[in-house]
C-alpha atoms as a PDB file:
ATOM      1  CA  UNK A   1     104.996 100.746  62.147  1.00  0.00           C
ATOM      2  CA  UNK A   2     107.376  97.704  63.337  1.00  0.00           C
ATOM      3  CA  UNK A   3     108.272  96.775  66.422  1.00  0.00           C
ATOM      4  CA  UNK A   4     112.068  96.119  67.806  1.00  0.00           C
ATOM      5  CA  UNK A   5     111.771  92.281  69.302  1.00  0.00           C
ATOM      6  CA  UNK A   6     114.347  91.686  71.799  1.00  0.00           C
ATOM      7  CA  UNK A   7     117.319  90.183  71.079  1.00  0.00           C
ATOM      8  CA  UNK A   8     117.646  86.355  73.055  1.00  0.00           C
ATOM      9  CA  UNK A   9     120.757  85.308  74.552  1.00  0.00           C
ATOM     10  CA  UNK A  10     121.129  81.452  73.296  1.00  0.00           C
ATOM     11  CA  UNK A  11     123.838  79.141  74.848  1.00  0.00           C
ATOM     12  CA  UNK A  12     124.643  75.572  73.818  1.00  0.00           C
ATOM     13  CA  UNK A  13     127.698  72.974  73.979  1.00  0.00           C
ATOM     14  CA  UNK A  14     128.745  71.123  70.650  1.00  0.00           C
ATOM     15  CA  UNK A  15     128.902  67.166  71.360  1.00  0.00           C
ATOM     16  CA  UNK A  16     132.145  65.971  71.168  1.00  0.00           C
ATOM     17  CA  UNK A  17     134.012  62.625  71.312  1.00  0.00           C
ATOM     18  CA  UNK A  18     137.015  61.803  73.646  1.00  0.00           C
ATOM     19  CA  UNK A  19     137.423  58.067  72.783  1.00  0.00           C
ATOM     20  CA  UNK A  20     140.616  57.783  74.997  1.00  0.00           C
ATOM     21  CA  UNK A  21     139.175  60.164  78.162  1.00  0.00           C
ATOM     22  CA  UNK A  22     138.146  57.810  80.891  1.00  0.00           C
ATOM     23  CA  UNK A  23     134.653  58.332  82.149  1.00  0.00           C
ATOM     24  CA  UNK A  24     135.023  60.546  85.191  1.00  0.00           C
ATOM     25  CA  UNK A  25     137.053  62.710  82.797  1.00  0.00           C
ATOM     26  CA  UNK A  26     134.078  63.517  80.217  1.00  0.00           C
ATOM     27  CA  UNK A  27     132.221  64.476  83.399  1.00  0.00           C
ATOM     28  CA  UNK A  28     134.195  66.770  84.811  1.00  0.00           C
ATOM     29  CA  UNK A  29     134.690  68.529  81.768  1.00  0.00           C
ATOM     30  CA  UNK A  30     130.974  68.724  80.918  1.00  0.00           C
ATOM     31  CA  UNK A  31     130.510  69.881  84.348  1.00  0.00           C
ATOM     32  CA  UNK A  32     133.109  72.541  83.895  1.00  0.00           C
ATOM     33  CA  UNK A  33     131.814  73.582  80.662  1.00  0.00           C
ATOM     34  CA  UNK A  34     128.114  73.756  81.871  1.00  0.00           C
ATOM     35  CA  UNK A  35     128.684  75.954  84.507  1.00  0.00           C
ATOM     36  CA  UNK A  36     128.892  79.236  82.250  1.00  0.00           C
ATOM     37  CA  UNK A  37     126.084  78.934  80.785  1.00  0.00           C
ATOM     38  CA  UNK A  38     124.190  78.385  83.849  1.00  0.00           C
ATOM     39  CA  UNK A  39     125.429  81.202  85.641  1.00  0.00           C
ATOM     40  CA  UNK A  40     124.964  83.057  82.004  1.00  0.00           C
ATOM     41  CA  UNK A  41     121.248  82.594  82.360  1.00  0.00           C
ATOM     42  CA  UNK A  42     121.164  83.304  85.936  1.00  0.00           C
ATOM     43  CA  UNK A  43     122.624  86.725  85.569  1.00  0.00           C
ATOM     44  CA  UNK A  44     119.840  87.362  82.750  1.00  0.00           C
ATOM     45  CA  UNK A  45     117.078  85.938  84.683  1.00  0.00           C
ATOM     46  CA  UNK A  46     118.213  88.622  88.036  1.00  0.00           C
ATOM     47  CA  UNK A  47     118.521  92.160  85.380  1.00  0.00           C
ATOM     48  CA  UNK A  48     115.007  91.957  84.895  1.00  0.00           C
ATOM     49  CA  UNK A  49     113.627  94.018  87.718  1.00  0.00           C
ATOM     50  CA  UNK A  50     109.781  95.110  88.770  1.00  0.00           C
ATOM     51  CA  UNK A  51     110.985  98.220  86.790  1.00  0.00           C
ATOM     52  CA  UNK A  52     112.477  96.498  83.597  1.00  0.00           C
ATOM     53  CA  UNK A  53     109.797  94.206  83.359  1.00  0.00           C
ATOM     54  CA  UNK A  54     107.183  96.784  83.391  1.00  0.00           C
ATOM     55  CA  UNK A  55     109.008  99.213  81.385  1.00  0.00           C
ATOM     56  CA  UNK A  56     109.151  96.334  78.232  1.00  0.00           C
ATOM     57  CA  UNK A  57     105.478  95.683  78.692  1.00  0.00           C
ATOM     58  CA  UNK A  58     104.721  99.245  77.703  1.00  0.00           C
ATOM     59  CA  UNK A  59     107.453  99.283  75.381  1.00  0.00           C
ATOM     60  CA  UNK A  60     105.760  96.610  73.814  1.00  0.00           C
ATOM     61  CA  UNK A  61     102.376  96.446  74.106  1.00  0.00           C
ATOM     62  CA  UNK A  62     100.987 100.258  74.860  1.00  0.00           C
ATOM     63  CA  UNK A  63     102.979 102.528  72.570  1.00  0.00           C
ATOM     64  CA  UNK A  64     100.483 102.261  69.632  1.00  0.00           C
ATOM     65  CA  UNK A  65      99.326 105.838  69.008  1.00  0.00           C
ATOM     66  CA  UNK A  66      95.560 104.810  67.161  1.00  0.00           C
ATOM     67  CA  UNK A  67      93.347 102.883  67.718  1.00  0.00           C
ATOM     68  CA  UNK A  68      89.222 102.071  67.541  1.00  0.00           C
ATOM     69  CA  UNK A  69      87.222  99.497  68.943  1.00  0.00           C
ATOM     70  CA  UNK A  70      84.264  98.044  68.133  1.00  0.00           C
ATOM     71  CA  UNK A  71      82.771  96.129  71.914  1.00  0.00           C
ATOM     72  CA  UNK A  72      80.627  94.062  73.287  1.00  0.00           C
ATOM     73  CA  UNK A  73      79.822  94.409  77.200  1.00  0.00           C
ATOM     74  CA  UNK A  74      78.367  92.123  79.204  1.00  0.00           C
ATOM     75  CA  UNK A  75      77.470  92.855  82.553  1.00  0.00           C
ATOM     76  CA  UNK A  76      76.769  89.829  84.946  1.00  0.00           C
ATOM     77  CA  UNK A  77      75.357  89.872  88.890  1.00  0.00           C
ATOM     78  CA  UNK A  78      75.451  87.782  91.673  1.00  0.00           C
ATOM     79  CA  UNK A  79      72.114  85.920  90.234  1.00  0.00           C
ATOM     80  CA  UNK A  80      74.039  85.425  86.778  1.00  0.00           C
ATOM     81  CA  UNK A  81      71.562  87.986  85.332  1.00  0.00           C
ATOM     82  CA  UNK A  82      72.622  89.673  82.280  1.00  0.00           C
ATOM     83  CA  UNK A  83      72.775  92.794  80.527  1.00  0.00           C
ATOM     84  CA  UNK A  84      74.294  93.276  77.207  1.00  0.00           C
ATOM     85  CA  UNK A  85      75.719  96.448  75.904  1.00  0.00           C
ATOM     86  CA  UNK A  86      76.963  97.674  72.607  1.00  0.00           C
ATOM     87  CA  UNK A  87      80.089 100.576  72.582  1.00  0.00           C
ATOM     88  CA  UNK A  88      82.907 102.160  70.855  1.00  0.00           C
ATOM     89  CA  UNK A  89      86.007 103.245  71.812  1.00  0.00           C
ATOM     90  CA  UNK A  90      88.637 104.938  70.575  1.00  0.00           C
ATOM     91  CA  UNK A  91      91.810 106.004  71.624  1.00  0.00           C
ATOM     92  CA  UNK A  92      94.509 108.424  70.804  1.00  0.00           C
ATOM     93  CA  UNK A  93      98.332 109.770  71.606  1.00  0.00           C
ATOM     94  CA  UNK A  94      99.356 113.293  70.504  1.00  0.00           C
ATOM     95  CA  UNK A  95     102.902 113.843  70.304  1.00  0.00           C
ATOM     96  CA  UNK A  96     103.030 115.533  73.647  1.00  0.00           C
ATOM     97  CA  UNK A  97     102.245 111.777  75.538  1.00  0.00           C
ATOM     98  CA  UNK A  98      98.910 113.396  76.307  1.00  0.00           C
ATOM     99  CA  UNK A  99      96.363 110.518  75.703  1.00  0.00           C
ATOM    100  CA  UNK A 100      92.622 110.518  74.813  1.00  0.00           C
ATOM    101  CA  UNK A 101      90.094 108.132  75.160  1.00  0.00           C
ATOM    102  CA  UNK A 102      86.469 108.199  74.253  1.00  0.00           C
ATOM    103  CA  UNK A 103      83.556 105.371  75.037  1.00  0.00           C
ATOM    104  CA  UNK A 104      80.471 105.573  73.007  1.00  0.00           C
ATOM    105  CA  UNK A 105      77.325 103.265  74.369  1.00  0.00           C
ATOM    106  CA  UNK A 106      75.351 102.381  71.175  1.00  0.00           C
ATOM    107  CA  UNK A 107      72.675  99.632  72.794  1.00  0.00           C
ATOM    108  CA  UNK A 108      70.416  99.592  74.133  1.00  0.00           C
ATOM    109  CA  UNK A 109      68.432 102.124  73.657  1.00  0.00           C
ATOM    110  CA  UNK A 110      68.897 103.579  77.493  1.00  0.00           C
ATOM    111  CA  UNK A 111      71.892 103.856  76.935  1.00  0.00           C
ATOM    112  CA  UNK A 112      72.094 105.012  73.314  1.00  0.00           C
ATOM    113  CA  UNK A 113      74.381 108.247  73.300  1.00  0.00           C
ATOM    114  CA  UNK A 114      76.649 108.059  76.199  1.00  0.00           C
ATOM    115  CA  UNK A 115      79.499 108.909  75.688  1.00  0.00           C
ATOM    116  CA  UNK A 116      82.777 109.099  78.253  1.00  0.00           C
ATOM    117  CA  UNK A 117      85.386 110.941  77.173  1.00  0.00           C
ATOM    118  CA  UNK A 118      89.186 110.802  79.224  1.00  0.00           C
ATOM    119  CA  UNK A 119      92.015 112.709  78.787  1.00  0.00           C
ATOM    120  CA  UNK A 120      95.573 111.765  80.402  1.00  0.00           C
ATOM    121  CA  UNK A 121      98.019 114.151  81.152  1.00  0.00           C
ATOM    122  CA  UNK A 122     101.936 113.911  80.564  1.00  0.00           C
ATOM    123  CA  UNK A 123     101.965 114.725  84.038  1.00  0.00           C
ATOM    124  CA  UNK A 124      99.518 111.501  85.247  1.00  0.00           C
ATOM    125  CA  UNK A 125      96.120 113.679  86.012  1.00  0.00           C
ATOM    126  CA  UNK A 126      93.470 112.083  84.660  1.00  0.00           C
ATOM    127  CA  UNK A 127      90.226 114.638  82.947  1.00  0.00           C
ATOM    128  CA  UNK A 128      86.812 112.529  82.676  1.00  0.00           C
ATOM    129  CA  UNK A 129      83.919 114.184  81.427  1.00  0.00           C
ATOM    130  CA  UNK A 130      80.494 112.031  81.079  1.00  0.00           C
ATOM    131  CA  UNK A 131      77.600 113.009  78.741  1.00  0.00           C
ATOM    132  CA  UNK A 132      74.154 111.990  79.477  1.00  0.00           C
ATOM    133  CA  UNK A 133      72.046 113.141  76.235  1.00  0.00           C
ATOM    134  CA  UNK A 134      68.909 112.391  78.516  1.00  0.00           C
ATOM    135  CA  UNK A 135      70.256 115.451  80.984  1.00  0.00           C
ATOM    136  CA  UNK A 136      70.838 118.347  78.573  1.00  0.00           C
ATOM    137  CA  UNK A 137      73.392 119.498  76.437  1.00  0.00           C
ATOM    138  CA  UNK A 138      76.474 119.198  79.201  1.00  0.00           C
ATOM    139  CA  UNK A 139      79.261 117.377  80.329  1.00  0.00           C
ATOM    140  CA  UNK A 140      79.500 116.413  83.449  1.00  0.00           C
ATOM    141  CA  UNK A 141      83.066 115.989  85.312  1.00  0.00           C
ATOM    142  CA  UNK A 142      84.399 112.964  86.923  1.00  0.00           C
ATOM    143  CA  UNK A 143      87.802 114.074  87.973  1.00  0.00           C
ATOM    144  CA  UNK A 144      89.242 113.468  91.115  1.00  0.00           C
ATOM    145  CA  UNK A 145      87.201 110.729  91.957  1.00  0.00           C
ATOM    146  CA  UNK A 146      88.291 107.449  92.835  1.00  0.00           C
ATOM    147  CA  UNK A 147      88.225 103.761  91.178  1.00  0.00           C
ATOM    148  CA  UNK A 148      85.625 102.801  94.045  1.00  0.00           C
ATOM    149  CA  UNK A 149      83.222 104.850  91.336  1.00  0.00           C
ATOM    150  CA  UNK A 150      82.737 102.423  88.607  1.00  0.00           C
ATOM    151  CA  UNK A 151      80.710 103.955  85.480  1.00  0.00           C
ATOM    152  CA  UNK A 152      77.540 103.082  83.951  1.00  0.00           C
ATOM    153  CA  UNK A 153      76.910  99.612  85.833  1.00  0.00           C
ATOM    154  CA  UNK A 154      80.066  98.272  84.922  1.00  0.00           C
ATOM    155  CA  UNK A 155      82.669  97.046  87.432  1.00  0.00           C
ATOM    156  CA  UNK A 156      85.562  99.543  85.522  1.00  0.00           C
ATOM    157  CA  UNK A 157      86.492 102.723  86.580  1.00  0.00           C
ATOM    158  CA  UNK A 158      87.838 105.247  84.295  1.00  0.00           C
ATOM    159  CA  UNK A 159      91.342 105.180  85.295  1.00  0.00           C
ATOM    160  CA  UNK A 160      91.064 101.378  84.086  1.00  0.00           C
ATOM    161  CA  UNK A 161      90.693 102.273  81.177  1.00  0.00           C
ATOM    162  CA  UNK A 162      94.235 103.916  80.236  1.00  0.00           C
ATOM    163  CA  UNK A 163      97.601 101.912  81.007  1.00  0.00           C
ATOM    164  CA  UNK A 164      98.883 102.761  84.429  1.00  0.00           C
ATOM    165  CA  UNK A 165     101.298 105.596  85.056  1.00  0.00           C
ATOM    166  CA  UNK A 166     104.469 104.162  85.495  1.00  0.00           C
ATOM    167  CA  UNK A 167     106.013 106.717  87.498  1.00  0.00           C
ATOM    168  CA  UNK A 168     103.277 106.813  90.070  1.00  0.00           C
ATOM    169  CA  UNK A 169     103.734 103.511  91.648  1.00  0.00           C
ATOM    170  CA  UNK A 170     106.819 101.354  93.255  1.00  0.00           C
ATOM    171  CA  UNK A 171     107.470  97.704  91.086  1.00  0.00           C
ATOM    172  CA  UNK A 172     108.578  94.412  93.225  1.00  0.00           C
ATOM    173  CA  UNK A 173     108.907  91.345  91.127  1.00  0.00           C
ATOM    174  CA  UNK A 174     108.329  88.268  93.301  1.00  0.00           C
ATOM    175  CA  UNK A 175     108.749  84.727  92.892  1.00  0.00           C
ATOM    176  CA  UNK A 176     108.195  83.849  89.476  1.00  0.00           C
ATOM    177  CA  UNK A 177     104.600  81.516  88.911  1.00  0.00           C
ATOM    178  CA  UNK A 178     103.772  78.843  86.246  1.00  0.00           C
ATOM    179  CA  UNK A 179     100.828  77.376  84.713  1.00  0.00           C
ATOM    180  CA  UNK A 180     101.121  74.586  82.512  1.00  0.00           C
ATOM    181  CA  UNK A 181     103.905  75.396  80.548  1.00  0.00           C
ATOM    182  CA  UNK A 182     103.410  78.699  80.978  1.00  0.00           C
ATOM    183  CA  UNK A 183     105.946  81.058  82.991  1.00  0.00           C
ATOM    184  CA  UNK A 184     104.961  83.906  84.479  1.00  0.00           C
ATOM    185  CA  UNK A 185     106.755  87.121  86.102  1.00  0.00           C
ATOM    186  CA  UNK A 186     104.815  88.442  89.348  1.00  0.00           C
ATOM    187  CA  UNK A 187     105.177  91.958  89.677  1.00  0.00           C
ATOM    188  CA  UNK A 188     103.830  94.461  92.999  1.00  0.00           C
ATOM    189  CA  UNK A 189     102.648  97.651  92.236  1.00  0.00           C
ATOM    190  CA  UNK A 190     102.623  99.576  95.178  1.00  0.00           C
ATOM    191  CA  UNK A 191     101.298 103.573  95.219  1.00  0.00           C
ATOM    192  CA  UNK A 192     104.226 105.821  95.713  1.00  0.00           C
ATOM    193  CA  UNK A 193     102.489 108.389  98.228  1.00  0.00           C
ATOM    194  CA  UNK A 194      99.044 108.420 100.080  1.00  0.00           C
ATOM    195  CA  UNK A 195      97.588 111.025  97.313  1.00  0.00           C
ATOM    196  CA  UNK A 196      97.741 107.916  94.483  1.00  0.00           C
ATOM    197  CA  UNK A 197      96.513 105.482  97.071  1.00  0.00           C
ATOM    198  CA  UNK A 198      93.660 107.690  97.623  1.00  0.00           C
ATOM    199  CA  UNK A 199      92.790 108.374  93.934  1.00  0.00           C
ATOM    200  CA  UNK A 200      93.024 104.322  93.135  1.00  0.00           C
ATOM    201  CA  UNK A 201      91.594 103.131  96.072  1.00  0.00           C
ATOM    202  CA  UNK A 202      94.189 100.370  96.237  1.00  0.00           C
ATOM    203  CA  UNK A 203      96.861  99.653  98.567  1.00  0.00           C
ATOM    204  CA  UNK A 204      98.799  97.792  95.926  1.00  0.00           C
ATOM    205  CA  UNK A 205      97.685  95.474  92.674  1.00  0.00           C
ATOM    206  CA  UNK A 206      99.688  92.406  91.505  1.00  0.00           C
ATOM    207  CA  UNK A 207     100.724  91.472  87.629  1.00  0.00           C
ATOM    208  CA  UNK A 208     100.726  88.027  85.960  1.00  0.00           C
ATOM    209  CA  UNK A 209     102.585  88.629  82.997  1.00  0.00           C
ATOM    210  CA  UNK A 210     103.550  86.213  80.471  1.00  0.00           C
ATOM    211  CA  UNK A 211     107.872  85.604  79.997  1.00  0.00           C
ATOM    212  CA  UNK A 212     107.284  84.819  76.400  1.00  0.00           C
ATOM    213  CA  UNK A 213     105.360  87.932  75.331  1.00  0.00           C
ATOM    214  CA  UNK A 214     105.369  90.257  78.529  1.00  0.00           C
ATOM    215  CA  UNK A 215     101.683  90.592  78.440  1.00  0.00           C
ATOM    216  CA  UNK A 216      99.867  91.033  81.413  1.00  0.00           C
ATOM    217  CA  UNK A 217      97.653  88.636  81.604  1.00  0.00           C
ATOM    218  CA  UNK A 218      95.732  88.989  85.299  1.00  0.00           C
ATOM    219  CA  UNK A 219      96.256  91.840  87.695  1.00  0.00           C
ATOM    220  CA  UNK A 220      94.623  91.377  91.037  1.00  0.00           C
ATOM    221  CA  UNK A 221      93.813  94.534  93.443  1.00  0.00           C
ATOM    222  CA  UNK A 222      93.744  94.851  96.827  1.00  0.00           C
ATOM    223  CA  UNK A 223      92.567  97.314  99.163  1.00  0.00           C
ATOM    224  CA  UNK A 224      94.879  99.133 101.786  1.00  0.00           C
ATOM    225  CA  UNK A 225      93.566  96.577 104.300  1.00  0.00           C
ATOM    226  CA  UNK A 226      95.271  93.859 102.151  1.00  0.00           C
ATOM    227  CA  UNK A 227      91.399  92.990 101.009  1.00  0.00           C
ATOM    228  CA  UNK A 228      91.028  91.199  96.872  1.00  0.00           C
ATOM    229  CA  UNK A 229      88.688  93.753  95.372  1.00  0.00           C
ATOM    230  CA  UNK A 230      88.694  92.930  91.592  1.00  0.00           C
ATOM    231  CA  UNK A 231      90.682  90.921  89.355  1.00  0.00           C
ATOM    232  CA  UNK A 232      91.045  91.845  86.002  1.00  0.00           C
ATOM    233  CA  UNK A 233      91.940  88.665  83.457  1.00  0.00           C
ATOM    234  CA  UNK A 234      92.917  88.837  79.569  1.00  0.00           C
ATOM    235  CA  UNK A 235      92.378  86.354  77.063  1.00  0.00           C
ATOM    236  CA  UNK A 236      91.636  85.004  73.293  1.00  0.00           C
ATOM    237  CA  UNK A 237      95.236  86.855  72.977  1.00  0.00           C
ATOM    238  CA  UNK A 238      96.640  87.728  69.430  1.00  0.00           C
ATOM    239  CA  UNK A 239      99.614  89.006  68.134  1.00  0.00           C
ATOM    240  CA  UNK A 240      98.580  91.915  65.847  1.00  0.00           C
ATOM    241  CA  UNK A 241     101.883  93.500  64.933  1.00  0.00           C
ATOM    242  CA  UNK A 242     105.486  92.912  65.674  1.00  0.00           C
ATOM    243  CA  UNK A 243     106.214  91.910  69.432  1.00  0.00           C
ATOM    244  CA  UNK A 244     102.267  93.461  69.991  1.00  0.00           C
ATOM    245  CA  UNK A 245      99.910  91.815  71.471  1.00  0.00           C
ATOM    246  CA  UNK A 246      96.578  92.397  72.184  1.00  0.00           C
ATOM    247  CA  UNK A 247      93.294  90.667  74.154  1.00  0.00           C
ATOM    248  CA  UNK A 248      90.223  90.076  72.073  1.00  0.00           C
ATOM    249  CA  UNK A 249      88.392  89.607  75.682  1.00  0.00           C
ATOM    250  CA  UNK A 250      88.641  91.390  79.394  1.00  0.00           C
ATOM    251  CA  UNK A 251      87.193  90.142  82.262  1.00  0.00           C
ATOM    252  CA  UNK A 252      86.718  92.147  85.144  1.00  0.00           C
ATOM    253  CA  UNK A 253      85.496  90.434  88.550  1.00  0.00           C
ATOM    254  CA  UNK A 254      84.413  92.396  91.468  1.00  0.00           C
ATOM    255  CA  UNK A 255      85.000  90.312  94.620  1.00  0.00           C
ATOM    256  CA  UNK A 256      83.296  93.199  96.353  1.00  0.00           C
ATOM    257  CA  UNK A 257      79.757  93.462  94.803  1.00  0.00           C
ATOM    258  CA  UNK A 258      79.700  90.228  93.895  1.00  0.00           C
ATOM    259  CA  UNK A 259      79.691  91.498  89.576  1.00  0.00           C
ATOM    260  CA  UNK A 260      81.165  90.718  86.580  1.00  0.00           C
ATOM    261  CA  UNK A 261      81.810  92.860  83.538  1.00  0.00           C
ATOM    262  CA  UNK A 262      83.072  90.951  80.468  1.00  0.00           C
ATOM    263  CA  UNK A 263      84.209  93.302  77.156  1.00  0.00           C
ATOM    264  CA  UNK A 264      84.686  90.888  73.968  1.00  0.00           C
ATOM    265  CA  UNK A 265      86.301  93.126  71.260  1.00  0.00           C
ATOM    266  CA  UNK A 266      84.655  92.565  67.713  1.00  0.00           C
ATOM    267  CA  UNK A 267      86.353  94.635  65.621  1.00  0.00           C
ATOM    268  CA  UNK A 268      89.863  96.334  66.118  1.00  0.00           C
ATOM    269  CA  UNK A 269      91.416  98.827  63.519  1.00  0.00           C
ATOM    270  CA  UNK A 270      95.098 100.913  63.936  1.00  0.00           C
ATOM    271  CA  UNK A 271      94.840 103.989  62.321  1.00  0.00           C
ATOM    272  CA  UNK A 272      94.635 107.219  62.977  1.00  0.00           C
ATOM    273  CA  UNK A 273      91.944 107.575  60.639  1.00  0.00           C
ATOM    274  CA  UNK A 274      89.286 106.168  62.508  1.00  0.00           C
ATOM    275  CA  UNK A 275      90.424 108.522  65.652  1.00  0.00           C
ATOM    276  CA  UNK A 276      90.348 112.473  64.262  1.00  0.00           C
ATOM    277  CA  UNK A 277      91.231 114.960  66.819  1.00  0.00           C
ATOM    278  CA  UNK A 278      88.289 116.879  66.715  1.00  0.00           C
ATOM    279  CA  UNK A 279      86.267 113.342  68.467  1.00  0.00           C
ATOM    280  CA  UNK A 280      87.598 114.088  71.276  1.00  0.00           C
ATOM    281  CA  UNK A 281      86.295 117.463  72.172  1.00  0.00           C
ATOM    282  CA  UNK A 282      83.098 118.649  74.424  1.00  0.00           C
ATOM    283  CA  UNK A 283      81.590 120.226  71.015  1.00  0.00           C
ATOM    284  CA  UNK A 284      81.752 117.102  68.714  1.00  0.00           C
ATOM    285  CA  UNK A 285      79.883 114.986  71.441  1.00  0.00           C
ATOM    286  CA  UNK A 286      77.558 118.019  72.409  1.00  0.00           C
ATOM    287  CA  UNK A 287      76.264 117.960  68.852  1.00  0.00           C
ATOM    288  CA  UNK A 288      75.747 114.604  68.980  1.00  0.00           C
ATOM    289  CA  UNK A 289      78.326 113.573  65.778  1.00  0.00           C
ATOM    290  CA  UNK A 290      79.327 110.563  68.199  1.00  0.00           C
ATOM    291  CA  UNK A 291      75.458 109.203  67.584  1.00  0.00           C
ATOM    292  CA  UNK A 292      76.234 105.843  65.213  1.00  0.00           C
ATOM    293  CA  UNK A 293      74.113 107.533  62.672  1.00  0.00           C
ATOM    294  CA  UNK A 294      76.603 110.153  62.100  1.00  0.00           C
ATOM    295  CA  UNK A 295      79.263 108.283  62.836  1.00  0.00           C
ATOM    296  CA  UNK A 296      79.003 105.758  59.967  1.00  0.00           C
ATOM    297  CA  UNK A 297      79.078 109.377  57.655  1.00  0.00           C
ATOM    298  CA  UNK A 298      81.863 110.934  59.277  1.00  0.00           C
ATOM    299  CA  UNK A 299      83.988 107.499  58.314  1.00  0.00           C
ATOM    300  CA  UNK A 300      82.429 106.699  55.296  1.00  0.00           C
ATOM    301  CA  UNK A 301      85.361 107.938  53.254  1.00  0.00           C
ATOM    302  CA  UNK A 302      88.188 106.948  55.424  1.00  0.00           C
ATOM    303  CA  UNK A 303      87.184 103.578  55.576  1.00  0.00           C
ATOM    304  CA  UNK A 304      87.633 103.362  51.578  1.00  0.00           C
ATOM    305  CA  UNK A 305      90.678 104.949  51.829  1.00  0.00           C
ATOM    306  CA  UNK A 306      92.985 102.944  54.851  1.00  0.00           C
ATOM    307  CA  UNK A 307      96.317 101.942  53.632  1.00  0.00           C
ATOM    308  CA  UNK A 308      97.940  98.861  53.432  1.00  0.00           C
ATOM    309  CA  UNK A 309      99.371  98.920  56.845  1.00  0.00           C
ATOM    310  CA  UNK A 310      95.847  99.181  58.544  1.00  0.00           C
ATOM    311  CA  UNK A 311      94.519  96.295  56.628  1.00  0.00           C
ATOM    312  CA  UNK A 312      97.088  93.723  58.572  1.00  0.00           C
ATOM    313  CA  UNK A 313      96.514  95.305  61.607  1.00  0.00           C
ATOM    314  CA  UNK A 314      92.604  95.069  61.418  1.00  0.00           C
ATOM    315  CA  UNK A 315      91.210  91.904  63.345  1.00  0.00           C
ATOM    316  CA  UNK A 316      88.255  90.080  61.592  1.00  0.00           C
ATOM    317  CA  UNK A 317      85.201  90.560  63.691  1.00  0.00           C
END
């Protein structure tokens, strides 16, 4: 699968000489022939929006359909004491823009079996369902509760881990930041009626994405009261198809508790191979084929048989 890159607008004057044209001359007409492309560049720089900006980042960064994770979590308190975690996740996008997740704790051992599983709506409503091996052979709901509930010890919630529904929330861009050499766009996100407010938790959250990529690279959230709760940074970022980009490490700082979650990705593969419909169903997890055990059989054969295509798109580990 490629991926359209924009097309850049490029403006530049051709030297010339004027050997007879007297110095104020060549000045004025540089002057005059500068102008156009200044205002050229201005007009650009106003068309993109909160909305247009936010609408290319998911046109280029969230519209892959498959994909599984290998991760690393590391969880990290006020005392800088640490607790490391092993998980999978996978992800998936049926045809109908319905979208699936499903988080599989492998280590430790406490932990072994866990599994989240997340479906999104084409209308925004977010299913969770949790499974706890160690509390019988059910899955317990999570819906309609709010980010303030983060799962498992970690500072995420389960709404952060699906891109943000675009249609729920009002886009400001403000003034432009840089670091470095770097330019950023600044973009408000800002809940479009009390009901999303309430399910977030957040009166708005703010967007540091890159101009050279549209990546979001930091989004900070606040609560109603105007309050930083968490700030969520990406980096190690790689291009792994196309205009694509992805983050081989998420931090994820809560202000709050005074807690750190860090995810380094090890492995990445895009395929829908590694991501079968039937994973993401209450029977596959309640008969414990998500165990790593299993697991490693149910891919044994696909993993002999991925394509070309998922071979570029696989990051080493």
């Amino acid at each position: 699968m490629r991926w359209k890159r924009m097309s850049s607008r490029q403006a530049g004057l051709t030297a010339n000489r004027w050997p007879h044209t007297p110095l104020p001359g060549i000045l004025l007409i540089l002057g005059l022939l500068s102008l156009p492309v200044f205002s050229k560049s201005l007009l650009a720089d106003e068309t993109w929006t909160g909305p247009t900006i936010m609408d290319e980042v998911f046109k280029r960064h969230e519209l892959f359909p498959y994909v599984f994770e290998k991760q690393t979590m590391i969880l990290i308190d006020s005392a800088e004491n640490r607790d490391v975690r092993k998980a999978r996740r996978f992800s998936r996008v049926e045809p109908d823009a319905t979208v699936k997740y499903l988080l599989i704790f492998d280590h430790p051992a406490e932990v072994r079996g866990v599994a989240l599983l997340a479906i999104r709506h084409p209308s925004g409503r977010i299913e969770s369902k949790i499974y706890l091996p160690a509390f019988g052979k059910e899955l317990k709901s999570t819906s309609g509760k709010s980010r303030g509930n983060h799962f498992l010890g970690t500072d995420f919630a389960i709404e952060d881990l699906a891109p943000e529904v675009l249609s729920d929330f009002r886009y400001v861009r403000k003034t432009d930041y840089k670091i470095g050499k770097i330019l950023y766009f600044v973009v408000e996100a800002f809940p479009k009626d009390s009901e999303i407010e309430r399910a977030t938790g957040y009166g708005l959250h703010r967007h540091f994405i890159r101009q050279d990529n549209f990546y979001i690279v930091r989004t900070d959230y606040y609560d109603p009261r105007g309050r930083l709760l968490k700030r969520r940074t990406h980096h190690d970022l790689k291009m792994v198809d196309g205009t694509m980009w992805r983050a081989n490490m998420i931090l994820m700082e809560n202000h709050k508790e005074q807690h750190k979650t860090l995810i380094k990705i090890n492995q990445r593969v895009f395929s829908h191979d590694y991501v079968p419909p039937e994973m993401f169903t209450s029977k596959w997890l309640l008969e414990n084929r998500h165990v790593q055990s299993t697991e490693k059989r149910l891919f044994q054969d696909t993993s002999e048989s991925l394509g070309e295509k998922d071979t570029e798109l696989k990051d080493s580990p």
